[in-house]
N, C-alpha and C. Protein backbone atom coordinates (compact mmCIF):
# COMPACT_ATOMS: atom_id res chain seq x y z
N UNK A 1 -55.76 24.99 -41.18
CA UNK A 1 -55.68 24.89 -39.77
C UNK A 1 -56.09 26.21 -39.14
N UNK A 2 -56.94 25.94 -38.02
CA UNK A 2 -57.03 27.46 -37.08
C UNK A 2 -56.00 27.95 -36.46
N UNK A 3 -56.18 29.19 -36.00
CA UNK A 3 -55.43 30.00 -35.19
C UNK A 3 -55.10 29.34 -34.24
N UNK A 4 -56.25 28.93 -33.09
CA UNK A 4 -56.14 28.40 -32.25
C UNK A 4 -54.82 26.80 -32.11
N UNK A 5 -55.60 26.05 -33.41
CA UNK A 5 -54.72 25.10 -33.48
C UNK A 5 -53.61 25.26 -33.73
N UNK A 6 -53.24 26.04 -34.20
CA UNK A 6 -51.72 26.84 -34.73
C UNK A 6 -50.80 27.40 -33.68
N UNK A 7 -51.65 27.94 -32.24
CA UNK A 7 -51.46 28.66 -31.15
C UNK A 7 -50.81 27.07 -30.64
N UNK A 8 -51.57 26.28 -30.12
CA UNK A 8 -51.35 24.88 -29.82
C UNK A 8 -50.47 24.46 -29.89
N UNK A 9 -50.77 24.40 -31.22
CA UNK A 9 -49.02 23.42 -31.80
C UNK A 9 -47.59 24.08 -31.77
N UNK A 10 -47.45 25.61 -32.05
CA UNK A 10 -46.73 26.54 -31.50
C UNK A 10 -46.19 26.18 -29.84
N UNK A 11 -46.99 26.30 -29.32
CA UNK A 11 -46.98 26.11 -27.74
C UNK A 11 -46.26 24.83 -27.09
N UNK A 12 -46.95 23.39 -28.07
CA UNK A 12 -45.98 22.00 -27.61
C UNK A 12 -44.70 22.58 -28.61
N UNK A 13 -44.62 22.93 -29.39
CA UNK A 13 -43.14 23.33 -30.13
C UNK A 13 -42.32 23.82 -29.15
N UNK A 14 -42.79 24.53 -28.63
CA UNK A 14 -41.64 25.35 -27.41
C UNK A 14 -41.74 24.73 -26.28
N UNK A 15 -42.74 24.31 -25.63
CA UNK A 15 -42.63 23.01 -24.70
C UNK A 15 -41.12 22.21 -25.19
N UNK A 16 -41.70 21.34 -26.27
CA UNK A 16 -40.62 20.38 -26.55
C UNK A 16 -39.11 20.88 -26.37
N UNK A 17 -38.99 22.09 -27.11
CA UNK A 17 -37.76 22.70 -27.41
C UNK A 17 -37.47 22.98 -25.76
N UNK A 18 -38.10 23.21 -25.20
CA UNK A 18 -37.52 24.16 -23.85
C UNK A 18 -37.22 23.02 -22.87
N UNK A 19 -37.98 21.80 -23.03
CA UNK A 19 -37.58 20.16 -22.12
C UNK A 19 -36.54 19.60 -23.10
N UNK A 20 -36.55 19.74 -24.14
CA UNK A 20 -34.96 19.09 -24.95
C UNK A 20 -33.96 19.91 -24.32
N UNK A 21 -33.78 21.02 -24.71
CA UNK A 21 -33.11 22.05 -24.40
C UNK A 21 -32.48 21.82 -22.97
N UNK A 22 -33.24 22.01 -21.93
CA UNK A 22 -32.99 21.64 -20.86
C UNK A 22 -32.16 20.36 -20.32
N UNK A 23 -32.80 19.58 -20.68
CA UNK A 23 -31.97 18.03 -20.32
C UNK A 23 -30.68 18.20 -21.37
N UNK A 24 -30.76 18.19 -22.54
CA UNK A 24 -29.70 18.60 -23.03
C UNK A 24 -28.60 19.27 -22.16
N UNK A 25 -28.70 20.64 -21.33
CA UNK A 25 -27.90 21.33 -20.63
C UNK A 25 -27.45 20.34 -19.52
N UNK A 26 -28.38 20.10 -18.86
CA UNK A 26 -28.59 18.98 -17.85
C UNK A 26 -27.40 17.90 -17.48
N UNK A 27 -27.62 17.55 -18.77
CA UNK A 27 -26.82 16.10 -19.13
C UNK A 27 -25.30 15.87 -19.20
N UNK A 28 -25.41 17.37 -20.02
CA UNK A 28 -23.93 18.12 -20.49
C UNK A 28 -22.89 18.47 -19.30
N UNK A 29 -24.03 19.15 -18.25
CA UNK A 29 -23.11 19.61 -16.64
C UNK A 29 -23.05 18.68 -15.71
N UNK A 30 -23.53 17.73 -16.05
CA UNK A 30 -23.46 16.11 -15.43
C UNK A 30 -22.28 15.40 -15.79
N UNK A 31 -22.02 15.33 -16.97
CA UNK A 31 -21.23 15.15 -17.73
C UNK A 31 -19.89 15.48 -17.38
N UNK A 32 -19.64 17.16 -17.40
CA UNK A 32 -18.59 17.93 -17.39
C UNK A 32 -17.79 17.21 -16.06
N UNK A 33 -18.30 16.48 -15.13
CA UNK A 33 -16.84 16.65 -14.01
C UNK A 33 -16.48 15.14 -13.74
N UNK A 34 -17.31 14.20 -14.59
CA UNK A 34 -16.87 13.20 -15.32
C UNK A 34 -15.78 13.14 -16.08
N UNK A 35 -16.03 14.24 -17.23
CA UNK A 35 -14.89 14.33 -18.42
C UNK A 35 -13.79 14.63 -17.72
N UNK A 36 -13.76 15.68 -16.32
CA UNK A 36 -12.20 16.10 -16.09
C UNK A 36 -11.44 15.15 -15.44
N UNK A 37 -11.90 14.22 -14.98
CA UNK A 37 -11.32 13.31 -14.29
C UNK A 37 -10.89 12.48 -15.13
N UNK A 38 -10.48 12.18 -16.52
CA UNK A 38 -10.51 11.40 -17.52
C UNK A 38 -9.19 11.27 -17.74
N UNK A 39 -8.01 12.53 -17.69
CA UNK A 39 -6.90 12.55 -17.40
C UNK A 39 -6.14 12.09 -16.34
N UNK A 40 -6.88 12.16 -15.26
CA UNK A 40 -6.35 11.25 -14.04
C UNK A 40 -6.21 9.86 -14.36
N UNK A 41 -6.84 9.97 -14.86
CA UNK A 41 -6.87 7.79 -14.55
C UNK A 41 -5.76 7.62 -15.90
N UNK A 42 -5.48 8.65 -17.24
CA UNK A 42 -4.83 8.37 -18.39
C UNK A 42 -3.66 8.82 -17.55
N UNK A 43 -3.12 9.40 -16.75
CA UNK A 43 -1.57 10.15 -16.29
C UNK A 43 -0.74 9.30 -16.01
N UNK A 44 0.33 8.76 -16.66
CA UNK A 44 1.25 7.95 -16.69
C UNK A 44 1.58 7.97 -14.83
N UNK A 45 1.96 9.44 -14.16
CA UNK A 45 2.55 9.29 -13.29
C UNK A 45 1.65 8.84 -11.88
N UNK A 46 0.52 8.65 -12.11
CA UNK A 46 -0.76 8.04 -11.19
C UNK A 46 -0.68 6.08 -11.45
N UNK A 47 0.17 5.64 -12.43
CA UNK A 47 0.10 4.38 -12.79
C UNK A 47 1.10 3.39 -12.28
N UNK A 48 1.11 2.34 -11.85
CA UNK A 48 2.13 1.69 -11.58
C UNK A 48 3.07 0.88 -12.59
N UNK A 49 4.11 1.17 -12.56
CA UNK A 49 4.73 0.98 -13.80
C UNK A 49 5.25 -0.70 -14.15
N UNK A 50 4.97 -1.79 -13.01
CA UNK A 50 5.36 -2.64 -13.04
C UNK A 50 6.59 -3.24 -13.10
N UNK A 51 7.46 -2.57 -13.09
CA UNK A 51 9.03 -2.58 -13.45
C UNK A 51 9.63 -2.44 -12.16
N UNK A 52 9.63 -2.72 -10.97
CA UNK A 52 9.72 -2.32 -9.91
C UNK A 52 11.64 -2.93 -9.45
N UNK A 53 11.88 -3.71 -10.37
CA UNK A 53 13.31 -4.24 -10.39
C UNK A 53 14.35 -3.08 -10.40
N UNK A 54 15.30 -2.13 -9.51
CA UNK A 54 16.24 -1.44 -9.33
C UNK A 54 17.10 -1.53 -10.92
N UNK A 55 17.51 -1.09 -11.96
CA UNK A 55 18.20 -0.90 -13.13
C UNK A 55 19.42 -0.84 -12.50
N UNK A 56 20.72 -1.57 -13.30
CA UNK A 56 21.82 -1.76 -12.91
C UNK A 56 22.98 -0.69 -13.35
N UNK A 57 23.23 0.36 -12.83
CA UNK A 57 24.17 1.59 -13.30
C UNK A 57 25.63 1.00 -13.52
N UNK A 58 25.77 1.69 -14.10
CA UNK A 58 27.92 1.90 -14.30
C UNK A 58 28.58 2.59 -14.05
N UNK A 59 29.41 2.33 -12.85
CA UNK A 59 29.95 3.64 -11.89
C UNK A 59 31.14 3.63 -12.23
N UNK A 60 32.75 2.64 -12.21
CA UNK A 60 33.47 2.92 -12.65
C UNK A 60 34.48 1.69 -12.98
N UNK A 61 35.88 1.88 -13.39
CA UNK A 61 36.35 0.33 -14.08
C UNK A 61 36.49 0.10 -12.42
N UNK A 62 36.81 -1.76 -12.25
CA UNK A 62 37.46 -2.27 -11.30
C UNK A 62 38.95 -2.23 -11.15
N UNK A 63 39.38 -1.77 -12.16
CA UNK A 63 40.95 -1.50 -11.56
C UNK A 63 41.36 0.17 -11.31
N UNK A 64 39.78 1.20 -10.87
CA UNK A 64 40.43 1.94 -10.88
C UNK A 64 40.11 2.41 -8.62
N UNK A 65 39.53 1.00 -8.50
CA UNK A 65 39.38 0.94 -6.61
C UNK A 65 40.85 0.22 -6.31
N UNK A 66 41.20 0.98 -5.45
CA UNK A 66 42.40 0.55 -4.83
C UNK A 66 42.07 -0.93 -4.33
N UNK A 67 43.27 -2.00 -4.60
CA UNK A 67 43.29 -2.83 -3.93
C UNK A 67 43.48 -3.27 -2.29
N UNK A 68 44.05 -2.12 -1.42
CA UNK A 68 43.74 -2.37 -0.12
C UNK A 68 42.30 -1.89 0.67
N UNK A 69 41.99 -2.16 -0.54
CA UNK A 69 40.10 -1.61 0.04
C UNK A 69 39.71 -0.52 0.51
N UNK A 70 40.78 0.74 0.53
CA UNK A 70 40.36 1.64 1.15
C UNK A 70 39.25 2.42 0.03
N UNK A 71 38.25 2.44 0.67
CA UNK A 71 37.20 3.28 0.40
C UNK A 71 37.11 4.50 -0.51
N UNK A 72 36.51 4.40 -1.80
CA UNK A 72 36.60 5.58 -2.57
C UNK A 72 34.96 6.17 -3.20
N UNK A 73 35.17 7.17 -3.13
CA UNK A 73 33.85 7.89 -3.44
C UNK A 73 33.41 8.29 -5.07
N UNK A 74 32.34 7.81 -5.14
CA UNK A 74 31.69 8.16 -6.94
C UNK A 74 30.53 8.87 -7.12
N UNK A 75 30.25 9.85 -7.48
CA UNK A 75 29.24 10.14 -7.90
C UNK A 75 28.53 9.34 -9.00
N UNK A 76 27.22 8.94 -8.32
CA UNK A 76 25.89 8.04 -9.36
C UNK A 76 25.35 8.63 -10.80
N UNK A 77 25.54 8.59 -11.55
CA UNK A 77 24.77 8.62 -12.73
C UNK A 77 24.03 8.14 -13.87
N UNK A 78 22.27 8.23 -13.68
CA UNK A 78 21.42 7.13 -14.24
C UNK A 78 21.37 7.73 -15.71
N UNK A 79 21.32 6.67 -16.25
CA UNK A 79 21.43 6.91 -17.42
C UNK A 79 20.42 7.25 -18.29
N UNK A 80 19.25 6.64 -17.56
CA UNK A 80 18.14 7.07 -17.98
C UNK A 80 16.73 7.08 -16.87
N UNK A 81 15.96 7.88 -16.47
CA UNK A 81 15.15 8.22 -15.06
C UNK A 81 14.07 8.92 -16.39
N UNK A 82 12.82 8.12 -16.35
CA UNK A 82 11.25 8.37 -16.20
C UNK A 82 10.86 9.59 -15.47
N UNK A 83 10.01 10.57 -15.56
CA UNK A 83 9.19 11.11 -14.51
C UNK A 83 7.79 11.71 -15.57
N UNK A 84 6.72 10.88 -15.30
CA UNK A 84 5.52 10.82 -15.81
C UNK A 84 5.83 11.36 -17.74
N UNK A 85 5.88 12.22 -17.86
CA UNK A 85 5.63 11.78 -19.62
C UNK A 85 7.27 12.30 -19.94
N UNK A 86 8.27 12.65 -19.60
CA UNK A 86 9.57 12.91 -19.75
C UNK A 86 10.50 11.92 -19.12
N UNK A 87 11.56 11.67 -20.77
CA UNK A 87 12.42 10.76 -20.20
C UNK A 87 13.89 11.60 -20.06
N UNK A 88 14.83 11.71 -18.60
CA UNK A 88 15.56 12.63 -18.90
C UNK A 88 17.25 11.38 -18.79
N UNK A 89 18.23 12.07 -19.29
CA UNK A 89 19.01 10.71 -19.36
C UNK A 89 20.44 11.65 -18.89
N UNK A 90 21.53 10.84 -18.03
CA UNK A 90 22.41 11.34 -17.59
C UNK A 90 22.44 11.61 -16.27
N UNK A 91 21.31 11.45 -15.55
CA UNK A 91 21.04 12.30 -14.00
C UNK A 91 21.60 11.86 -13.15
N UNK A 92 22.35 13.05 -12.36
CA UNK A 92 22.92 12.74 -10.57
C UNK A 92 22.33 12.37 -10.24
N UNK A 93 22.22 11.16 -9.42
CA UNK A 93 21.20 10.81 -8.48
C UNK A 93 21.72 10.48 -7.11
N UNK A 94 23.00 10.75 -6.61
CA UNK A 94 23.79 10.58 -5.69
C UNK A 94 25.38 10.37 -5.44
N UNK A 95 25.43 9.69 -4.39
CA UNK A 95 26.89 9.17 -4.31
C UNK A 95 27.11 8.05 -3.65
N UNK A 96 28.20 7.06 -4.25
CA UNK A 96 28.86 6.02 -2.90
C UNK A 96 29.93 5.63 -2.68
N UNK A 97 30.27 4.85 -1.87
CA UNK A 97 31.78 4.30 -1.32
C UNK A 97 31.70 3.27 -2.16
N UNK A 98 32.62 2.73 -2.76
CA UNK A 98 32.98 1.68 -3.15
C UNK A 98 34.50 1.12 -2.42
N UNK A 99 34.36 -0.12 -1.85
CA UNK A 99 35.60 -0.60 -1.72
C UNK A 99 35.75 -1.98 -2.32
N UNK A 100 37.28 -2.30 -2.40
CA UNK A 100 37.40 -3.29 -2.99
C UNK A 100 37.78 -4.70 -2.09
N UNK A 101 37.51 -6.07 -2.60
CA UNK A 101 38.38 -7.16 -1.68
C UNK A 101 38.39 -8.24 -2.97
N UNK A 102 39.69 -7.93 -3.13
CA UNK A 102 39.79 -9.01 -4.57
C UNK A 102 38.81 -8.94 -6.10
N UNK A 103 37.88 -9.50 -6.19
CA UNK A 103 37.01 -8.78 -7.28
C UNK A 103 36.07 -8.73 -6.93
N UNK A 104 35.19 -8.80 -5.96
CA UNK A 104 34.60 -8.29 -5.04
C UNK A 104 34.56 -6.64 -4.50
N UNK A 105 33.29 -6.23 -4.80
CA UNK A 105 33.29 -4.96 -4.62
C UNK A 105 31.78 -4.67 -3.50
N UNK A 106 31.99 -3.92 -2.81
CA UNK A 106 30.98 -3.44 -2.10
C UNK A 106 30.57 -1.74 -1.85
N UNK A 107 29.61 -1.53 -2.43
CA UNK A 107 28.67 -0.30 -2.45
C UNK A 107 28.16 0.55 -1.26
N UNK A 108 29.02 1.18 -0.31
CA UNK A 108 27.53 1.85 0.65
C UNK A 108 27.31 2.78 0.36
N UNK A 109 25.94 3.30 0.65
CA UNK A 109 25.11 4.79 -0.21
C UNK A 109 25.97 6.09 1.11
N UNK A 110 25.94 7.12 0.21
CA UNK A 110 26.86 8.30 1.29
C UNK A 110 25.79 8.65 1.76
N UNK A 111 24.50 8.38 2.05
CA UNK A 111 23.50 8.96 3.02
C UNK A 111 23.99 8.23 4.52
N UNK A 112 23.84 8.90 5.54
CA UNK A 112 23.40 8.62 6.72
C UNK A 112 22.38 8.02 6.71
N UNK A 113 22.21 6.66 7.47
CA UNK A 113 20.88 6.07 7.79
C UNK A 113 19.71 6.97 8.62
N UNK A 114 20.44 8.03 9.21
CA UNK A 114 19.74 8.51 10.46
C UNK A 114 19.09 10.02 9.74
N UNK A 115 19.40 10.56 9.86
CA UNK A 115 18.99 11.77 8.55
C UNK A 115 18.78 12.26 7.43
N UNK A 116 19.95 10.93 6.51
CA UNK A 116 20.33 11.39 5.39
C UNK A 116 21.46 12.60 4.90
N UNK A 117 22.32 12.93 6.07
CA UNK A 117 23.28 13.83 6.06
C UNK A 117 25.01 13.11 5.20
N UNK A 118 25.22 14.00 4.97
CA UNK A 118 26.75 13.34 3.72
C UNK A 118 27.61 12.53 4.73
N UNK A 119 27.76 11.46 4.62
CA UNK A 119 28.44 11.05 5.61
C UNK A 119 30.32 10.53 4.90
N UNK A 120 31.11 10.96 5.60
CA UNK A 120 32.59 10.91 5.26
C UNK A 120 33.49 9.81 4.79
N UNK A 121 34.29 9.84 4.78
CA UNK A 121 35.11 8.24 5.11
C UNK A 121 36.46 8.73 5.83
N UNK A 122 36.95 8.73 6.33
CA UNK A 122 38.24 8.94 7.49
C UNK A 122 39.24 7.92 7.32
N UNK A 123 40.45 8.87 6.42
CA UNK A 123 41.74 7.51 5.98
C UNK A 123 42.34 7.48 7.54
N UNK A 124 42.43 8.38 8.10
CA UNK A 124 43.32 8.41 9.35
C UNK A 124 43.08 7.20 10.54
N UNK A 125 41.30 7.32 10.59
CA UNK A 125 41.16 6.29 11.39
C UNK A 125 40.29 4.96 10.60
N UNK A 126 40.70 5.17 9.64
CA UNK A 126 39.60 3.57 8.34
C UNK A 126 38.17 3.96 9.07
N UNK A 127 37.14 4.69 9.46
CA UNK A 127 36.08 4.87 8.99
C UNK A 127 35.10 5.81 8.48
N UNK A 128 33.90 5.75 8.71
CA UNK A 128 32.84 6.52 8.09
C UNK A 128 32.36 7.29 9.44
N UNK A 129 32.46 8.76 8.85
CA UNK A 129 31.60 9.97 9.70
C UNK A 129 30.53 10.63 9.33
N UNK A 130 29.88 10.78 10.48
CA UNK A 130 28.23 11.91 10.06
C UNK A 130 28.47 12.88 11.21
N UNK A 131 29.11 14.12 10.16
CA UNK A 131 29.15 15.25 11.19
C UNK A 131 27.60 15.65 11.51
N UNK A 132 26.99 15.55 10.97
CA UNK A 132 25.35 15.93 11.66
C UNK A 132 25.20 15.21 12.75
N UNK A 133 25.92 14.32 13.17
CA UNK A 133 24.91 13.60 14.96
C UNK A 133 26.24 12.63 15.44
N UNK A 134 27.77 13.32 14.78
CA UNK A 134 28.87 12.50 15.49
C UNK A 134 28.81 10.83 15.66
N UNK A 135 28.07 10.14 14.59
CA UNK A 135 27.92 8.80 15.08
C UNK A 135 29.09 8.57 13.77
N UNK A 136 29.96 7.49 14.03
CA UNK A 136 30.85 6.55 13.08
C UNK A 136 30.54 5.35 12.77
N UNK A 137 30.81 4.91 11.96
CA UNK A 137 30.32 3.39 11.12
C UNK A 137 32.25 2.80 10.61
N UNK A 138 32.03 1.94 11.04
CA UNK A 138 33.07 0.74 10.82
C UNK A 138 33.27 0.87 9.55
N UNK A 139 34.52 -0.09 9.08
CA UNK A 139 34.75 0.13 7.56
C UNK A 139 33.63 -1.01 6.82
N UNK A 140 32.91 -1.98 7.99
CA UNK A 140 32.26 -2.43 7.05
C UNK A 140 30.76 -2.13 7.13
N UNK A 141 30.56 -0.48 7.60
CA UNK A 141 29.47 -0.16 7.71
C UNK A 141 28.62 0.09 8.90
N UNK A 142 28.79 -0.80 9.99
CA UNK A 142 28.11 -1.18 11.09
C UNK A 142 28.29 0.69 11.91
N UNK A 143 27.43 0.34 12.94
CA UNK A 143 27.36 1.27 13.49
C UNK A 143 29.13 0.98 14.71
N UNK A 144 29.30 2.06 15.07
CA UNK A 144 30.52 1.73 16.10
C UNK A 144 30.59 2.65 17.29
N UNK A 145 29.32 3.98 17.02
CA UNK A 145 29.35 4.91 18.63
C UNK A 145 28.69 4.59 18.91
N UNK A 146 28.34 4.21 20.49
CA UNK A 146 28.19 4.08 21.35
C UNK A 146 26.62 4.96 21.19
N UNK A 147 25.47 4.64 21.91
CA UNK A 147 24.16 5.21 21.81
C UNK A 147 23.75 6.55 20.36
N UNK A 148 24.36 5.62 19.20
CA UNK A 148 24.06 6.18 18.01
C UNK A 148 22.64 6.75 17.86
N UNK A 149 22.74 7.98 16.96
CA UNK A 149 21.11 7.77 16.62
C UNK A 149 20.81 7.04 15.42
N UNK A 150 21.69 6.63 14.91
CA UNK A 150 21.41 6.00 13.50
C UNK A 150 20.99 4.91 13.48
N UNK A 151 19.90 4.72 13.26
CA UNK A 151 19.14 3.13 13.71
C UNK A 151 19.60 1.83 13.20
N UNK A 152 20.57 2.32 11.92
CA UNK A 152 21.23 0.91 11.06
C UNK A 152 22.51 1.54 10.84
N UNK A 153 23.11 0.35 10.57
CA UNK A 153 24.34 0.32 9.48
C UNK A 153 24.13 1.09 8.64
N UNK A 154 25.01 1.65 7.70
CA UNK A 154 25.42 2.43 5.87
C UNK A 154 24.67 1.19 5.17
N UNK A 155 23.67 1.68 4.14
CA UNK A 155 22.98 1.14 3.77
C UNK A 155 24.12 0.51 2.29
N UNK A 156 23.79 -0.75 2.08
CA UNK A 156 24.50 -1.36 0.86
C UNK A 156 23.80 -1.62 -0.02
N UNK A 157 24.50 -1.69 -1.31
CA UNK A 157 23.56 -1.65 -2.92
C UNK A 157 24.42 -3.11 -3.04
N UNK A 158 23.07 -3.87 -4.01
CA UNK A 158 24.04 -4.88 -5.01
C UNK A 158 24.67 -4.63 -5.68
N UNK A 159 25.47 -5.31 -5.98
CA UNK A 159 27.40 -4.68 -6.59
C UNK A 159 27.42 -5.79 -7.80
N UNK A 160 27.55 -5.45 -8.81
CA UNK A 160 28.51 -6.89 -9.69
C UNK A 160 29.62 -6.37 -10.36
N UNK A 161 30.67 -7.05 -10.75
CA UNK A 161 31.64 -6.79 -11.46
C UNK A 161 31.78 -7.49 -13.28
N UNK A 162 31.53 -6.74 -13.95
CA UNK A 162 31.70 -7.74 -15.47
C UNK A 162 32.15 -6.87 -16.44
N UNK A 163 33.11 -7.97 -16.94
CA UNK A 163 34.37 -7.20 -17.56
C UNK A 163 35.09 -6.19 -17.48
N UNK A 164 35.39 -6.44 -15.76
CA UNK A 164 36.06 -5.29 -15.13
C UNK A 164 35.69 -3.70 -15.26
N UNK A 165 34.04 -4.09 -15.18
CA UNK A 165 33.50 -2.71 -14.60
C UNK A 165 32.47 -2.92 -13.25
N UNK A 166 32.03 -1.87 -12.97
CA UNK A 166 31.68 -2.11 -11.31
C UNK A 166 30.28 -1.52 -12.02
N UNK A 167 29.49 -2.34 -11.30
CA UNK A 167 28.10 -1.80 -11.75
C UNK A 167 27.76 -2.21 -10.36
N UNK A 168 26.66 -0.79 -10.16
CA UNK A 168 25.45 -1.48 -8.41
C UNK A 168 23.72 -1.00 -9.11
N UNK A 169 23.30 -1.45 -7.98
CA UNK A 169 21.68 -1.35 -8.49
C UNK A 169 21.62 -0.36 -7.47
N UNK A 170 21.85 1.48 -7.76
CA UNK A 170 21.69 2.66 -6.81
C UNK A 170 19.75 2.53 -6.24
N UNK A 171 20.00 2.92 -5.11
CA UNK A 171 18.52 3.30 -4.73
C UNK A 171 18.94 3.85 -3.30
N UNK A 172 17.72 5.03 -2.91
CA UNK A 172 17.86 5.68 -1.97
C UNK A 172 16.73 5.09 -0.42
N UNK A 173 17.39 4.85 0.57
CA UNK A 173 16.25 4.29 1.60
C UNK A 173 15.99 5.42 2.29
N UNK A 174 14.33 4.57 3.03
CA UNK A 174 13.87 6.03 4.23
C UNK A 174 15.15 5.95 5.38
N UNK A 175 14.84 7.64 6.07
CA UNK A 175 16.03 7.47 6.74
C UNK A 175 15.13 7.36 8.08
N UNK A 176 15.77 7.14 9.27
CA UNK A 176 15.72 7.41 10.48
C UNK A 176 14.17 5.90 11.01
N UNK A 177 14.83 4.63 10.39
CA UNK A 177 14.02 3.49 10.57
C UNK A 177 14.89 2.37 10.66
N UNK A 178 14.77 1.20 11.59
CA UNK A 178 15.42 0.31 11.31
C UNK A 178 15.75 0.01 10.77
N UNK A 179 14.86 -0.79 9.81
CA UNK A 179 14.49 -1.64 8.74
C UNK A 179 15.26 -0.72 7.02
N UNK A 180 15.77 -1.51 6.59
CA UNK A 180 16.26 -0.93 5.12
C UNK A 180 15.56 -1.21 4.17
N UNK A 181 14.36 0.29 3.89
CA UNK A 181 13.12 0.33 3.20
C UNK A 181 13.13 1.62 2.15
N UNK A 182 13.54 0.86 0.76
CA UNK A 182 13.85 1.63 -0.74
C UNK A 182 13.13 2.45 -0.65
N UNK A 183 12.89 3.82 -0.76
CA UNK A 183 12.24 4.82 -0.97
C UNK A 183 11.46 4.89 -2.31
């Protein structure tokens, strides 16, 4: 073979190499912000978990709520709470009133509807206080001052009783809305 032809073929050699080469890079940085997004769509906590049914906790026995219904306070504890790839088990997740009427039990969450501020229970006068905005709630929840800001009643959980333990389905609502809407 000649020089020349040798020069040639040399020349498409590095052609080739330098258009492979290239698209190669090309393809690769095209590529790259494809690949990072790949974890988004795999992240458990971006997914809907389908389970959307409230889990039923165990707050305390039924013979340990007084039978004249006066109102007693429990701290919530889930037994087990998800948050994207950690499962943590035991967690506070609040507080409520429980009172009793025969075996019948009823749940209201200690949030204020209106803020979310700790709201009381008052043996002196049988009801519920929110020192944050002075509004009172009846013993069975309802609002009872007069141009409240609290747009609802003490929000209530489903309650069951079996084998004389008190179980509710805890969940926390938005505050400061009519409507009683699970957070």
């Amino acid at each position: 073979m000649s020089e020349s032809s040798n020069n040639k073929k040399n020349k498409e050699d590095r052609r080739k190499f330098i258009v492979t080469t290239t698209i190669g890079a090309s393809a690769a940085c095209a590529l790259f912000p494809l690949a990072s997004g790949i974890p988004s769509l795999l992240d458990p906590a971006t997914k809907e978990s389908g389970n959307t049914e409230v889990p039923w906790t165990k707050i305390t026995k039924l013979a340990s709520l007084p039978k004249d219904g006066t109102p007693t306070k429990f701290e919530v504890i889930l037994a087990k709470v998800r948050d994207a790839w950690t499962t943590y088990t035991n967690i506070p997740a609040g507080a409520v009133y429980l009172a009793r009427s025969g075996d019948q039990v009823t749940a209201f969450n200690l949030k204020c509807p209106h803020l979310g501020c700790a709201v009381d229970y008052r043996k002196k006068s049988n009801d519920y206080f929110c020192p944050c905005h002075n509004s009172t709630f009846a013993i069975d929840g309802s609002v009872t001052t007069e141009n409240s800001p609290s747009p609802r009643g003490m929000d209530t959980m489903d309650t069951k009783v079996d084998k004389g333990v008190v179980w509710i389905r805890f969940q926390q609502f938005r505050p400061n809305i009519a409507e009683k809407v699970p957070v």
